[in-house]
N, C-alpha and C. Protein backbone atom coordinates (compact mmCIF):
# COMPACT_ATOMS: atom_id res chain seq x y z
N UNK A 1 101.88 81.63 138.43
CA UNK A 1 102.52 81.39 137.14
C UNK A 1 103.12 82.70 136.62
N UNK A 2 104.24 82.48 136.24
CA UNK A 2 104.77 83.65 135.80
C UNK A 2 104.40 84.11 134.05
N UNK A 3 104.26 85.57 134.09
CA UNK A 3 103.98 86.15 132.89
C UNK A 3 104.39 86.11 131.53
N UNK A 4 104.21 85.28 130.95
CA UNK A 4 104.83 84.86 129.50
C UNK A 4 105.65 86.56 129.08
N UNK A 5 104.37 87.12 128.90
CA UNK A 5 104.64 88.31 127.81
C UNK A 5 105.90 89.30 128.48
N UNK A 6 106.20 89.11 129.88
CA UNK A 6 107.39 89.72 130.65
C UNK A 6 108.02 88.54 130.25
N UNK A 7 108.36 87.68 130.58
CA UNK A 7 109.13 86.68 130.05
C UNK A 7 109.81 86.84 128.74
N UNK A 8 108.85 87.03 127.88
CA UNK A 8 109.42 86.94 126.87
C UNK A 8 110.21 88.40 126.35
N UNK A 9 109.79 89.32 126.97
CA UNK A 9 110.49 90.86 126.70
C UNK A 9 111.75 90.34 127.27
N UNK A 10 111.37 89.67 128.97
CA UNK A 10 113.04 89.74 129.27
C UNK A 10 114.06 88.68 128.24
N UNK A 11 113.77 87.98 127.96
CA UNK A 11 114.88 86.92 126.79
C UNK A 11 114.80 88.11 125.94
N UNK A 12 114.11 88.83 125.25
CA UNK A 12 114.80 89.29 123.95
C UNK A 12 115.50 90.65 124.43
N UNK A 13 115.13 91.48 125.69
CA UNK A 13 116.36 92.58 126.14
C UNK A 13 117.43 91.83 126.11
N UNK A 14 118.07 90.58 127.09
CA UNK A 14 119.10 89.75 126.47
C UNK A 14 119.55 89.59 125.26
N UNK A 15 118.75 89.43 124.43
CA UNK A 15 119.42 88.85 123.33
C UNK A 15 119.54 90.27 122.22
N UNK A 16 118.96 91.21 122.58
CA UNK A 16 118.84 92.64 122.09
C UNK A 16 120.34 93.49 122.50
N UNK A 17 120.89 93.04 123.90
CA UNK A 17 121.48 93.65 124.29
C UNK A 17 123.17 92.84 123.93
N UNK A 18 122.71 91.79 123.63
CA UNK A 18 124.08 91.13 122.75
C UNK A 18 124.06 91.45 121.48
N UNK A 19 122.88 91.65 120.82
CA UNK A 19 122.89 92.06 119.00
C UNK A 19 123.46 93.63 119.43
N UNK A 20 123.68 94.15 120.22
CA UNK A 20 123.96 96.14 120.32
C UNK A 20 124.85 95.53 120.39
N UNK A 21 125.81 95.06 120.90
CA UNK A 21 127.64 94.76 121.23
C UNK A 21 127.71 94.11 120.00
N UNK A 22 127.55 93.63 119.91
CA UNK A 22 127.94 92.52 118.42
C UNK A 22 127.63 93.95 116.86
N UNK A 23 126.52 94.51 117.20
CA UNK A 23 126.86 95.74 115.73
C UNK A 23 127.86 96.89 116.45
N UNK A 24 128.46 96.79 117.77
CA UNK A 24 129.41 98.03 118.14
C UNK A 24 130.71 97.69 117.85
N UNK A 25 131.18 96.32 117.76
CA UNK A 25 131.90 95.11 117.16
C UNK A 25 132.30 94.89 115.29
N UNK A 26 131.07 94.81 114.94
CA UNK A 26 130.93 94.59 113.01
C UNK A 26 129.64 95.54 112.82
N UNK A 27 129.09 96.20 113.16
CA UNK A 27 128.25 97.25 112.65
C UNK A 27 127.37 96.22 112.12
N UNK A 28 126.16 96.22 111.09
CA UNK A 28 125.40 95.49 110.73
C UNK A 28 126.05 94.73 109.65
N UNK A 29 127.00 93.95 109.56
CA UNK A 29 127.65 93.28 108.73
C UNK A 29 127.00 92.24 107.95
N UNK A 30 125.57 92.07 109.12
CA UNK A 30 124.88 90.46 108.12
C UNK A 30 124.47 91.23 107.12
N UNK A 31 124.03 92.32 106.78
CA UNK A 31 123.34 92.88 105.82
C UNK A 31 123.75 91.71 104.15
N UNK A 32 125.14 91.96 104.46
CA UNK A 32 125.50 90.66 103.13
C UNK A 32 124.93 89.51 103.24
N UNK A 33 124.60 89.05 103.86
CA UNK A 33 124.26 87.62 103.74
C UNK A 33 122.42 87.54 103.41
N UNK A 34 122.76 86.76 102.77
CA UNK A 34 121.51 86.21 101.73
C UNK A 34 120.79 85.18 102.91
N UNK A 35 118.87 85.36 102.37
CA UNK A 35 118.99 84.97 103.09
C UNK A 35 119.08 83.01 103.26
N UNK A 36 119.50 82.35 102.72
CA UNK A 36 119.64 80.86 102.55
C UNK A 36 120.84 80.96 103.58
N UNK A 37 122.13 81.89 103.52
CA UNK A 37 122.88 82.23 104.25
C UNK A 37 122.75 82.04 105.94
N UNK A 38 121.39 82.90 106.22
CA UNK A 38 121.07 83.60 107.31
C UNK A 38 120.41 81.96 108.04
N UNK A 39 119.37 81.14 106.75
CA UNK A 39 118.78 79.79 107.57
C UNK A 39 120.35 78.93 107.89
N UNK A 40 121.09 78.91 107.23
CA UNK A 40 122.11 77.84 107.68
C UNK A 40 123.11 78.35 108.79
N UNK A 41 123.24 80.14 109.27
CA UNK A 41 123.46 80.22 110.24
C UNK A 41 122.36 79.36 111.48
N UNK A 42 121.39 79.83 111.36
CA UNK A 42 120.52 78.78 112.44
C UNK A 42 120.49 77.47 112.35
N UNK A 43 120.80 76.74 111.33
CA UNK A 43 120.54 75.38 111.54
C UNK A 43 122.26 75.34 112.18
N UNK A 44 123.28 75.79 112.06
CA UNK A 44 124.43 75.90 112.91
C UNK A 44 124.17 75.60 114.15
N UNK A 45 123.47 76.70 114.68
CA UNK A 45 123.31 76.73 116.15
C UNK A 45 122.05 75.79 116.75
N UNK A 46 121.56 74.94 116.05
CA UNK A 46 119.86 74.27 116.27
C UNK A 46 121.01 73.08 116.40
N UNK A 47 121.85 73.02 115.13
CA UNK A 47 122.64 71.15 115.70
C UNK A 47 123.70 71.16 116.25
N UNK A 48 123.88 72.36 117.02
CA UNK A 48 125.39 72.20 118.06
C UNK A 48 124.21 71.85 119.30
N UNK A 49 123.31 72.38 119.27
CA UNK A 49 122.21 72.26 120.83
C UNK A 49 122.11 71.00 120.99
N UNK A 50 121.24 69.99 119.50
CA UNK A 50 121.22 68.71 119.40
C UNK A 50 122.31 67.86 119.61
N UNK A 51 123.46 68.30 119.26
CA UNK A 51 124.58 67.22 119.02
C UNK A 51 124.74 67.05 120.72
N UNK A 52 125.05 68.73 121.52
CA UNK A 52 125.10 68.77 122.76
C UNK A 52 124.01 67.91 123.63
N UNK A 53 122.65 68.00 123.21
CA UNK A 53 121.58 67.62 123.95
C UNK A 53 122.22 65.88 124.13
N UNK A 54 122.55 65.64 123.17
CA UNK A 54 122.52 64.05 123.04
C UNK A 54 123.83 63.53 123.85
N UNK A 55 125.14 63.96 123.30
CA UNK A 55 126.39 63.65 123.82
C UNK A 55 126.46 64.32 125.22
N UNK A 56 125.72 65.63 125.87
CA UNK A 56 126.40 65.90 126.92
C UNK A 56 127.91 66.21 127.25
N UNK A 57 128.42 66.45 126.11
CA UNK A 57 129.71 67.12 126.46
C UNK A 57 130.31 68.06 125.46
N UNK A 58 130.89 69.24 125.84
CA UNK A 58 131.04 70.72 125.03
C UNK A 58 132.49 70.66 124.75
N UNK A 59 132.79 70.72 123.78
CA UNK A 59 134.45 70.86 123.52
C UNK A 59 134.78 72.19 123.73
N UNK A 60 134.22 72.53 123.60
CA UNK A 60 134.55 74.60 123.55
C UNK A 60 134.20 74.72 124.62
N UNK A 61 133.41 74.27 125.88
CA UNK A 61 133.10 74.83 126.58
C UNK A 61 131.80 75.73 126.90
N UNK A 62 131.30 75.96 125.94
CA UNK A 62 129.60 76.38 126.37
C UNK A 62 129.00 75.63 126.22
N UNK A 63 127.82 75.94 126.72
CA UNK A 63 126.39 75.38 127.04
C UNK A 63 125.78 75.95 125.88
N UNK A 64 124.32 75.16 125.70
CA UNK A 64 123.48 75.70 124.86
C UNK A 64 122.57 77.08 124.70
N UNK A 65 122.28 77.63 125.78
CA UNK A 65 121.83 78.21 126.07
C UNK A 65 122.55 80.08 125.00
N UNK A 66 123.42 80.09 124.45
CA UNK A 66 124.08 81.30 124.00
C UNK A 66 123.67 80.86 122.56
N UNK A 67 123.32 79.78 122.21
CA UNK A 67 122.80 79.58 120.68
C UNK A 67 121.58 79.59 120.66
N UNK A 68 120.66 79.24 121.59
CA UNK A 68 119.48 79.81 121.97
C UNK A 68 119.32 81.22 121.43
N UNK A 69 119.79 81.86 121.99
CA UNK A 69 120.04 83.55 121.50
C UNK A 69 120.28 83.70 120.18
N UNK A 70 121.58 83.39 119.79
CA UNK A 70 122.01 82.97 118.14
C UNK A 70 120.92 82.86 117.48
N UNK A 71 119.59 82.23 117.40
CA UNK A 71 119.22 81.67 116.84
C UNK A 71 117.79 82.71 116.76
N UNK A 72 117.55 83.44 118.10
CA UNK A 72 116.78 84.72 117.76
C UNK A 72 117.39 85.73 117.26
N UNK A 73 118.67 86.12 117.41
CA UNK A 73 119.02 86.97 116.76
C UNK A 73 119.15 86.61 115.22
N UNK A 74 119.67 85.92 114.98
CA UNK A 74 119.66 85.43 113.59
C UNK A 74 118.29 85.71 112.68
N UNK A 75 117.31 84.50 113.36
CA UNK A 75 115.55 84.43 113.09
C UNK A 75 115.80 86.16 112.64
N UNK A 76 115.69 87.06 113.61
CA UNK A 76 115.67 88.28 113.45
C UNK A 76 116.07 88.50 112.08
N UNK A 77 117.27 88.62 112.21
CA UNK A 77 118.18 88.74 111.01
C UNK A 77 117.05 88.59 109.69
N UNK A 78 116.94 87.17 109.81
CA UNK A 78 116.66 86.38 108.37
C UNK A 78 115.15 87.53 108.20
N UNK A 79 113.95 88.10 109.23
CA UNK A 79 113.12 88.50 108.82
C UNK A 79 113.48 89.81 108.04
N UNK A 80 114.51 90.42 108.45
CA UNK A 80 114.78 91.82 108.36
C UNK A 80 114.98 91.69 106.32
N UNK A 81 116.10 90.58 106.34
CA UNK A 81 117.13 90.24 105.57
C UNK A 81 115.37 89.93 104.03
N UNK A 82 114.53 88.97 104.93
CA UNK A 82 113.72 88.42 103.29
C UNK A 82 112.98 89.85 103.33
N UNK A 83 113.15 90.79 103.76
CA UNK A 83 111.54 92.07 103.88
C UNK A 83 112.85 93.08 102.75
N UNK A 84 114.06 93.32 103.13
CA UNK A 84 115.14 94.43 102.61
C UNK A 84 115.70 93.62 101.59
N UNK A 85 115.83 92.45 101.10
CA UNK A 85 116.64 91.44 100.37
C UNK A 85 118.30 91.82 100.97
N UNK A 86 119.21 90.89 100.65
CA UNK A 86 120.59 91.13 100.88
C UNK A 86 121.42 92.35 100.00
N UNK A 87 122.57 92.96 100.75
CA UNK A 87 123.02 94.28 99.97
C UNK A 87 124.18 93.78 99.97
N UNK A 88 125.38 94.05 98.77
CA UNK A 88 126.50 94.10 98.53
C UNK A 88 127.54 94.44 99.53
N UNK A 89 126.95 95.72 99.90
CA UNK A 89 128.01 96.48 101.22
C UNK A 89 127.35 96.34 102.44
N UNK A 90 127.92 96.65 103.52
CA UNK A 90 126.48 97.21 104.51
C UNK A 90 125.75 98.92 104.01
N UNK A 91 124.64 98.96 104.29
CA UNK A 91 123.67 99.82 103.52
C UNK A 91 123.05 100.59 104.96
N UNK A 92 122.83 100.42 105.96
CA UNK A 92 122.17 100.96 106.92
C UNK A 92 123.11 101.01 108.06
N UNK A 93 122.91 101.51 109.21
CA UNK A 93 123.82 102.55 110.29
C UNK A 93 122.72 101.64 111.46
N UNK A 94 123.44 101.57 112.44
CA UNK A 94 123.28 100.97 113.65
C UNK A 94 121.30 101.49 114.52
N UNK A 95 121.33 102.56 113.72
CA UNK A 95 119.86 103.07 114.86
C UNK A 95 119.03 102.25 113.50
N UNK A 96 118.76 102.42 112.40
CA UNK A 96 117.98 101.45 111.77
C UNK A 96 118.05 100.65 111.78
N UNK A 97 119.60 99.58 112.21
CA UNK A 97 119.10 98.58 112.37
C UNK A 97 118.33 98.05 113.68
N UNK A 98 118.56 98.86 114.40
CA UNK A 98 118.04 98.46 115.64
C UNK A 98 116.40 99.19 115.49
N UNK A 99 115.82 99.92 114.70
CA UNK A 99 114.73 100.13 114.11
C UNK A 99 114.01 98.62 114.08
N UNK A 100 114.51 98.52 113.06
CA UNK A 100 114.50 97.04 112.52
C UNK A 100 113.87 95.71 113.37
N UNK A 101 115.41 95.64 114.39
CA UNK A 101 114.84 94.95 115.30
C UNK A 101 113.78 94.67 115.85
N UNK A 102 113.50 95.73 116.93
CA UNK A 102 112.65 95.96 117.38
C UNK A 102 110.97 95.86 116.48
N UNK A 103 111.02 96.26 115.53
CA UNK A 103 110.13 95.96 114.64
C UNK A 103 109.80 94.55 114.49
N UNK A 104 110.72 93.79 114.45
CA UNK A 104 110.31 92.37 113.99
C UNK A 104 109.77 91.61 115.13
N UNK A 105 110.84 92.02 116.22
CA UNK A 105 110.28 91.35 117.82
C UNK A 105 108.48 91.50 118.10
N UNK A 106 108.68 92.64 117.52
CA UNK A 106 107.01 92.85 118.04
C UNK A 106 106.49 92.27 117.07
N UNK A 107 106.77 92.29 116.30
CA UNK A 107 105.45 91.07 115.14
C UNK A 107 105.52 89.92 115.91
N UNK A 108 106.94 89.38 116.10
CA UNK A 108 106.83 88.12 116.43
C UNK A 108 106.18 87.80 117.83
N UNK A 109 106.10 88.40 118.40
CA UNK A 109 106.06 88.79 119.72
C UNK A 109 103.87 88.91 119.65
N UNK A 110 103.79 89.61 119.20
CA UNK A 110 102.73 89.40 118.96
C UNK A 110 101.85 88.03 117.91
N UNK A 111 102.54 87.31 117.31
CA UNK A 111 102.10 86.06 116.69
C UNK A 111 102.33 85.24 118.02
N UNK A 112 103.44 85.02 118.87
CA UNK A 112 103.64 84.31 120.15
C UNK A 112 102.62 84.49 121.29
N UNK A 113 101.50 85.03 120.68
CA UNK A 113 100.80 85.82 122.34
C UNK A 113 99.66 85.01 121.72
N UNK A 114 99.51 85.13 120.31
CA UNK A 114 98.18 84.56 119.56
C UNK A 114 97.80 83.16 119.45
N UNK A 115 99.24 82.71 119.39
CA UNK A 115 99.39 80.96 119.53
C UNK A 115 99.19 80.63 120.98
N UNK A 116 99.83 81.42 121.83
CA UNK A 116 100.44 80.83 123.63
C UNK A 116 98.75 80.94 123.61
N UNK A 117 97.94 81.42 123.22
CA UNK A 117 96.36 81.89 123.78
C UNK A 117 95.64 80.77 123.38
N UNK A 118 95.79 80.11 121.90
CA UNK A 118 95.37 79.31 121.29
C UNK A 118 95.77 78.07 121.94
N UNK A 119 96.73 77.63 122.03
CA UNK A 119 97.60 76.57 122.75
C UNK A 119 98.00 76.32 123.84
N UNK A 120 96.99 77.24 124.91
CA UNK A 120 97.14 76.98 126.45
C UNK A 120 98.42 77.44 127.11
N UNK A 121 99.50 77.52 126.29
CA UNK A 121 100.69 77.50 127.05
C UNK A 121 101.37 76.34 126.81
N UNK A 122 100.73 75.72 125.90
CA UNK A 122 101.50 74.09 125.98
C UNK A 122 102.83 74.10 125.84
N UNK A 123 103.09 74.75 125.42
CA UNK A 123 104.60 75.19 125.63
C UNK A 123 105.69 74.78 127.22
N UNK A 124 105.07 75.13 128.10
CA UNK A 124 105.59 75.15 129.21
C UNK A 124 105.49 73.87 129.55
N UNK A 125 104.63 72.77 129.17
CA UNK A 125 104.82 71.30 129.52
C UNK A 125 105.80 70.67 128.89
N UNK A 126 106.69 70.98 127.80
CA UNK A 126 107.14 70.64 127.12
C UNK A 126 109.05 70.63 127.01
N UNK A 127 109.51 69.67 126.47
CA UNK A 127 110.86 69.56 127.27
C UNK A 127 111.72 70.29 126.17
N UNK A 128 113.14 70.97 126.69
CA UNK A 128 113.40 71.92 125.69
C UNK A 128 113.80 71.18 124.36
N UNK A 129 114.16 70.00 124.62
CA UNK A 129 115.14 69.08 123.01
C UNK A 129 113.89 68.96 122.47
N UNK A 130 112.41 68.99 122.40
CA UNK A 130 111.70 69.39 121.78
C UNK A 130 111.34 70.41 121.25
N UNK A 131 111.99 71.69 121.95
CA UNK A 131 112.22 72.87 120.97
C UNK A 131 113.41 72.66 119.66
N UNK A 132 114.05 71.90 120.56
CA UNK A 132 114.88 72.38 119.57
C UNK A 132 115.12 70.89 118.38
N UNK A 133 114.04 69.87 118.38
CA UNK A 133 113.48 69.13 117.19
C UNK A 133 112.59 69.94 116.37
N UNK A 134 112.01 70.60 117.04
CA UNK A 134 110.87 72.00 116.38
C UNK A 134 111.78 72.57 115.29
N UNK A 135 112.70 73.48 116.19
CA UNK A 135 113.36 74.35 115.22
C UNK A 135 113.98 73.61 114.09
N UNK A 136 114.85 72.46 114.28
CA UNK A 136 115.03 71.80 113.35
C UNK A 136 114.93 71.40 111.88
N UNK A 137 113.00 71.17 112.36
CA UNK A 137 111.96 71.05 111.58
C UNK A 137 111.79 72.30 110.99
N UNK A 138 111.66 73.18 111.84
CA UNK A 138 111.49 74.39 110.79
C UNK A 138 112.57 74.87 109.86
N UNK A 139 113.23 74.93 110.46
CA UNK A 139 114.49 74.87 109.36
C UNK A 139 114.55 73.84 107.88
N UNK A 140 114.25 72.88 107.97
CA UNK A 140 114.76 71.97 107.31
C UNK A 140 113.15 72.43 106.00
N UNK A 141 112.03 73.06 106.65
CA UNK A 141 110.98 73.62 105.83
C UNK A 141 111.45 74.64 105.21
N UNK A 142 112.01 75.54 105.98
CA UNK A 142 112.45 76.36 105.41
C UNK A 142 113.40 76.11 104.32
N UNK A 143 114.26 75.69 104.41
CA UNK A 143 114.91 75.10 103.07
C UNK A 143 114.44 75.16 102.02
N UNK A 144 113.33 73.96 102.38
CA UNK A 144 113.10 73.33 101.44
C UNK A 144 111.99 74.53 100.38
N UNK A 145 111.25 75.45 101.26
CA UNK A 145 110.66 76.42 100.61
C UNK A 145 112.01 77.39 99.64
N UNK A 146 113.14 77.62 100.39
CA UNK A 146 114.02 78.31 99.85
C UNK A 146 114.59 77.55 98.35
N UNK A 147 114.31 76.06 98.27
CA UNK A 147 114.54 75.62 97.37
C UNK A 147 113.75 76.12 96.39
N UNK A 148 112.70 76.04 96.62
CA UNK A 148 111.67 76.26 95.89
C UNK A 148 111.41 77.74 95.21
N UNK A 149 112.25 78.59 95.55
CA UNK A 149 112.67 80.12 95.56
C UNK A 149 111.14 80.80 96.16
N UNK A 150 110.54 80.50 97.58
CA UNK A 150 109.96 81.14 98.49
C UNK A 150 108.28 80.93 98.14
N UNK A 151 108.21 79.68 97.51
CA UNK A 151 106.84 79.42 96.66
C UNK A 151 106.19 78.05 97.43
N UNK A 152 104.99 78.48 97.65
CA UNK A 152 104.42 77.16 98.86
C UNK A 152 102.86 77.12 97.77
N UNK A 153 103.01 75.93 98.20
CA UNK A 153 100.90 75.47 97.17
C UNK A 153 100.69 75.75 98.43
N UNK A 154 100.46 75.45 99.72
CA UNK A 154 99.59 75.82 101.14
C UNK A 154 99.89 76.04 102.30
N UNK A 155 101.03 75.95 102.30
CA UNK A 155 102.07 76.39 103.80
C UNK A 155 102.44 77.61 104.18
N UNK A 156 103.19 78.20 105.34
CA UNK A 156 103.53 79.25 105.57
C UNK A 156 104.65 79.33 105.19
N UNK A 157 104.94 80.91 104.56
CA UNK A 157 106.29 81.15 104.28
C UNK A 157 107.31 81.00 105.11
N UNK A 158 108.59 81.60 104.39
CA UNK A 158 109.73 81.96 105.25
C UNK A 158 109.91 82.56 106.16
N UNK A 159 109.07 83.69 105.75
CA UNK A 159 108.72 84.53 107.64
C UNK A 159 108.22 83.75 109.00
N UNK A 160 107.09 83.18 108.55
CA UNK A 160 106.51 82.26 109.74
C UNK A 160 107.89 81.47 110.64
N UNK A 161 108.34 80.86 109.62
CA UNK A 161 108.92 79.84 110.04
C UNK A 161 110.22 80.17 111.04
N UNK A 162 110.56 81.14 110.23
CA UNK A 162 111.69 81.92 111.40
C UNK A 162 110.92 82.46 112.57
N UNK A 163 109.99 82.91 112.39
CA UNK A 163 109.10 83.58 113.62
C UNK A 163 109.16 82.25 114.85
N UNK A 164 108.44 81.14 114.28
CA UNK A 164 108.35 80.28 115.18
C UNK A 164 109.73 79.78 115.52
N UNK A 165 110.53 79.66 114.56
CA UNK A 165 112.02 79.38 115.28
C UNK A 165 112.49 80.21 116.64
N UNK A 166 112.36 81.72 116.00
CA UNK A 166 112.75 82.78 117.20
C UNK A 166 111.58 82.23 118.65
N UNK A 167 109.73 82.18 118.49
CA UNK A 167 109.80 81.74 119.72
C UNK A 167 109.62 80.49 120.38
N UNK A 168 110.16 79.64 119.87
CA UNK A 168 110.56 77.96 120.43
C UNK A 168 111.86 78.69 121.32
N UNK A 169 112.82 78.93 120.77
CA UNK A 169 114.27 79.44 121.23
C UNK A 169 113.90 80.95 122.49
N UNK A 170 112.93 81.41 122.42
CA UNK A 170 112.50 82.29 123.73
C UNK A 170 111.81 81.10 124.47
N UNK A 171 110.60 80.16 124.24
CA UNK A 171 110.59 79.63 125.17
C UNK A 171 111.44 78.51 126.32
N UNK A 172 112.43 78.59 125.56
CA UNK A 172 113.83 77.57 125.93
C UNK A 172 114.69 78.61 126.75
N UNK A 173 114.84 79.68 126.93
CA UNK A 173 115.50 80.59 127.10
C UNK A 173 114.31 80.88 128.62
N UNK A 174 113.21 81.09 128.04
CA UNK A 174 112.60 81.15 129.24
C UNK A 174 112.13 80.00 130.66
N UNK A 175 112.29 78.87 130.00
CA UNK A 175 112.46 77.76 130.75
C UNK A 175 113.87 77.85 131.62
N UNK A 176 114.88 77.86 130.93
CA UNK A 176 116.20 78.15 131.79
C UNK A 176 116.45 79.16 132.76
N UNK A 177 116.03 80.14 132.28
CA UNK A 177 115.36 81.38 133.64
C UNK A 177 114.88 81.12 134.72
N UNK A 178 113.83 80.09 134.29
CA UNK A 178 113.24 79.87 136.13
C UNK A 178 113.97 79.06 136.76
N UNK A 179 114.86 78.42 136.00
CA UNK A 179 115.56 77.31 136.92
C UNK A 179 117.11 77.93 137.15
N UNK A 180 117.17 79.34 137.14
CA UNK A 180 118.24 79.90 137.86
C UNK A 180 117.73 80.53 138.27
N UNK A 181 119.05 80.79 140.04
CA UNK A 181 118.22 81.31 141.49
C UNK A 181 118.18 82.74 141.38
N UNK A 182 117.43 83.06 141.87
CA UNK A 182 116.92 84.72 141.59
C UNK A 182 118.40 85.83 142.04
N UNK A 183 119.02 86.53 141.56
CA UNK A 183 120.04 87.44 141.66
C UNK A 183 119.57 88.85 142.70
């Protein structure tokens, strides 16, 4: 069986190494965006997967698999975004944000090691359009907490919820990995 916790480093060097081109591109530009902003970028990319999962056919031409990413980088985003709140201009320079990054991966990264331990791995039995009904779901919580301006009687916040968004969308990312032939 292959190693989750390598697994999962390798999806986010991927998706780490598209967030570096993308700020060499717009520099940290999400910094503006709020974060209610930042959840409806992900629910973007959670119902192009769905709409795809179901219809099977891409007008543009990609696959799901690049919103997969979207959707950790984003997650990312949104943790950075509720911890700094949103700024007017951009406010920070490319090595903090990538500070940043990296910072959040490992939280999350480490909540993903605590659950995969708790939960067997159940993960890996599991088919990806069920990740991405998950994320869905989380999203649509998230909202609804954002409605609420970030106030829960017994649930997990906004952080959680992106956390688990980001690793549903690594384990989907890592499912597609094994089923391409080794390079």
């Amino acid at each position: 069986m292959q190693n989750t916790n390598e697994q999962f480093d390798q999806v986010i060097k991927q998706c780490r190494d598209l967030f570096v081109a993308k700020m060499k591109d717009y520099g940290p530009s999400w910094r503006i965006l709020r974060p209610q902003s930042v959840t409806d970028q992900i629910f973007i990319k959670a119902k192009r997967i769905r709409t795809l999962e179901i219809n099977h056919t891409s007008m543009v031409g990609e696959d799901i698999w690049p919103e997969f990413i979207g959707i950790i980088n984003y997650g990312i985003i949104g943790l950075i975004q509720l911890k700094l709140g949103f700024a007017d201009i951009v406010d920070m320079d490319q090595q903090k944000a990538l500070q940043l990054y990296d910072h959040y991966v490992e939280q999350t990264k480490q909540l993903m090691i605590a659950k995969n331990t708790d939960y067997g791995e159940a993960w890996r039995d599991m088919r990806v359009s069920s990740y991405t009904d998950l994320i869905l779901t989380k999203i649509q919580r998230t909202k609804e907490i954002e409605n609420h301006n970030g106030m829960t009687v017994v649930s997990e916040g906004i952080d959680a919820n992106y956390q688990d968004m980001i690793n549903y969308a690594v384990f989907a990312l890592i499912k597609h990995n094994e089923q391409q032939p080794e390079q």
